[in-house]
C-alpha atoms as a PDB file:
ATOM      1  CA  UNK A   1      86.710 132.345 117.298  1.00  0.00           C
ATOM      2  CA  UNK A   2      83.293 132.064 115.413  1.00  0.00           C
ATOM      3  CA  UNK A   3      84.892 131.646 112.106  1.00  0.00           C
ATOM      4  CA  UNK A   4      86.442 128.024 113.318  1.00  0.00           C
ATOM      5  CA  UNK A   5      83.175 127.270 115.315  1.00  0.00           C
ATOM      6  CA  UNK A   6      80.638 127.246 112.256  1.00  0.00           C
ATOM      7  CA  UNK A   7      82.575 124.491 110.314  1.00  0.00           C
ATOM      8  CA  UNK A   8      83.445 122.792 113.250  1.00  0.00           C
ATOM      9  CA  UNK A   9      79.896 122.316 114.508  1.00  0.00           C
ATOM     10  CA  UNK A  10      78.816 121.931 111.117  1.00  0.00           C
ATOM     11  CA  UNK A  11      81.080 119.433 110.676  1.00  0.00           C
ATOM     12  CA  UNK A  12      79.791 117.081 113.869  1.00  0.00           C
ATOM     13  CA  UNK A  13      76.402 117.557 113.133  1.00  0.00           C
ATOM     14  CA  UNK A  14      76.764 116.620 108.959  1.00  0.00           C
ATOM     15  CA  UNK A  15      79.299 113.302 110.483  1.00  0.00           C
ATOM     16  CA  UNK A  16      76.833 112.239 112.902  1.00  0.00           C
ATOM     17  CA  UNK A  17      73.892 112.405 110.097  1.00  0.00           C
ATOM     18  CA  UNK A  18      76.041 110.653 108.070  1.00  0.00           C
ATOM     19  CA  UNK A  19      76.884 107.485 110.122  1.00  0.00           C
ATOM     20  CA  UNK A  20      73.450 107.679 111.458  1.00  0.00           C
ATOM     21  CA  UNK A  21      71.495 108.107 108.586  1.00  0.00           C
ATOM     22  CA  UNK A  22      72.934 107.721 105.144  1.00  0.00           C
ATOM     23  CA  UNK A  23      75.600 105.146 105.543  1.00  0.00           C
ATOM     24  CA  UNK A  24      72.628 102.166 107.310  1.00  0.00           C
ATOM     25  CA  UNK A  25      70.546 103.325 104.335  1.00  0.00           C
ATOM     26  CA  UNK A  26      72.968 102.271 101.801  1.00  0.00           C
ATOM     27  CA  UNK A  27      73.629  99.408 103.313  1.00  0.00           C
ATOM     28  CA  UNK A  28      70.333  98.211 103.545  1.00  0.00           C
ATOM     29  CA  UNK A  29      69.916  99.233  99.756  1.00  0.00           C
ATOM     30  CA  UNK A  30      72.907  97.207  98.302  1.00  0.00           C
ATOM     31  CA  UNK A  31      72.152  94.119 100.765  1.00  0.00           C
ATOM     32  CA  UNK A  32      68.463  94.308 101.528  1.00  0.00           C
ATOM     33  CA  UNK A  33      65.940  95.098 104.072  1.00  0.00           C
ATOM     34  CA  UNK A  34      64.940  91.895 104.417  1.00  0.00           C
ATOM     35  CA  UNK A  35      65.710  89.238 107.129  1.00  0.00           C
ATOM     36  CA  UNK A  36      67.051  86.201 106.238  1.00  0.00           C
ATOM     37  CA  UNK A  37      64.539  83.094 105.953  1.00  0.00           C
ATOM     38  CA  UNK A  38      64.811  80.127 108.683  1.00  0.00           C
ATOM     39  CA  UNK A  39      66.106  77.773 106.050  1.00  0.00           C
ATOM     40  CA  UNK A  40      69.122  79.788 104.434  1.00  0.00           C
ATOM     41  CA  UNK A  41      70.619  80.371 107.955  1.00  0.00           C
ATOM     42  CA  UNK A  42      74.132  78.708 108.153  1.00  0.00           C
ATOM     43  CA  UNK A  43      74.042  77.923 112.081  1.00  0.00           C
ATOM     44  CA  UNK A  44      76.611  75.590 111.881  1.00  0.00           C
ATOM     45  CA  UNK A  45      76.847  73.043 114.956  1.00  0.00           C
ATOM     46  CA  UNK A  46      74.872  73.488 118.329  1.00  0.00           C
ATOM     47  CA  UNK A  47      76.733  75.282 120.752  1.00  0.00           C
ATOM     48  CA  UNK A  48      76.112  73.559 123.917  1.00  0.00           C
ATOM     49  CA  UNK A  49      74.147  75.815 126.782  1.00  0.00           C
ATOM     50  CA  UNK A  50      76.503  77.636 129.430  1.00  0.00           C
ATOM     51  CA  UNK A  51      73.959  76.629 132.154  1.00  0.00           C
ATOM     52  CA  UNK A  52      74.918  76.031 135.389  1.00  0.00           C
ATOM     53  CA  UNK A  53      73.558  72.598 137.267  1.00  0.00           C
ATOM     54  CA  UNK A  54      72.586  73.032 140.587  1.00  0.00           C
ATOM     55  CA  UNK A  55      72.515  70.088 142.784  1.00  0.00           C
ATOM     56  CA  UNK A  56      71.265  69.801 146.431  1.00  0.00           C
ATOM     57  CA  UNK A  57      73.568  68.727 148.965  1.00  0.00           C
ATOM     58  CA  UNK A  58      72.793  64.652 150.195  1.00  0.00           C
ATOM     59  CA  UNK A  59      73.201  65.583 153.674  1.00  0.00           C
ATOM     60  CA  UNK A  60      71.357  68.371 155.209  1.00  0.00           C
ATOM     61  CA  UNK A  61      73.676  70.340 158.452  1.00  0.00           C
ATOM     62  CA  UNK A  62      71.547  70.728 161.192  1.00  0.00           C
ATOM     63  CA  UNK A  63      72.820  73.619 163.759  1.00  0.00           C
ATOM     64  CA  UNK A  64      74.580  73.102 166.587  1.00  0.00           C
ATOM     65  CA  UNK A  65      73.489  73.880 169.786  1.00  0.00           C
END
């Protein structure tokens, strides 16, 4: 069994290293560490907020007793 184990844990640890690692670094290399100024951002329209209005009821219910 140990002569499928060594290539097979090889193999996990080299993959892992790989998308962890290497392939981020290249990317940053071809497009750039840097982040992108305030005045070249495309933001397009405002998206208008998902926030919820909370209104208080006109009438306040007094207990029964």
């Amino acid at each position: 069994m140990q002569r499928i184990a060594v290539p097979t844990i090889g193999g996990m640890i080299s993959s892992t290293l790989l998308m962890l690692i290497v392939i981020p670094a290249i990317f940053g290399l071809v497009k750039g560490f840097r982040l992108p100024s305030g005045d070249r951002l495309d933001v397009g329209t405002p998206v208008p907020s998902a926030s919820v209005s909370i209104e208080r009821p006109s009438k306040v219910l007094q207990p029964e007793e």
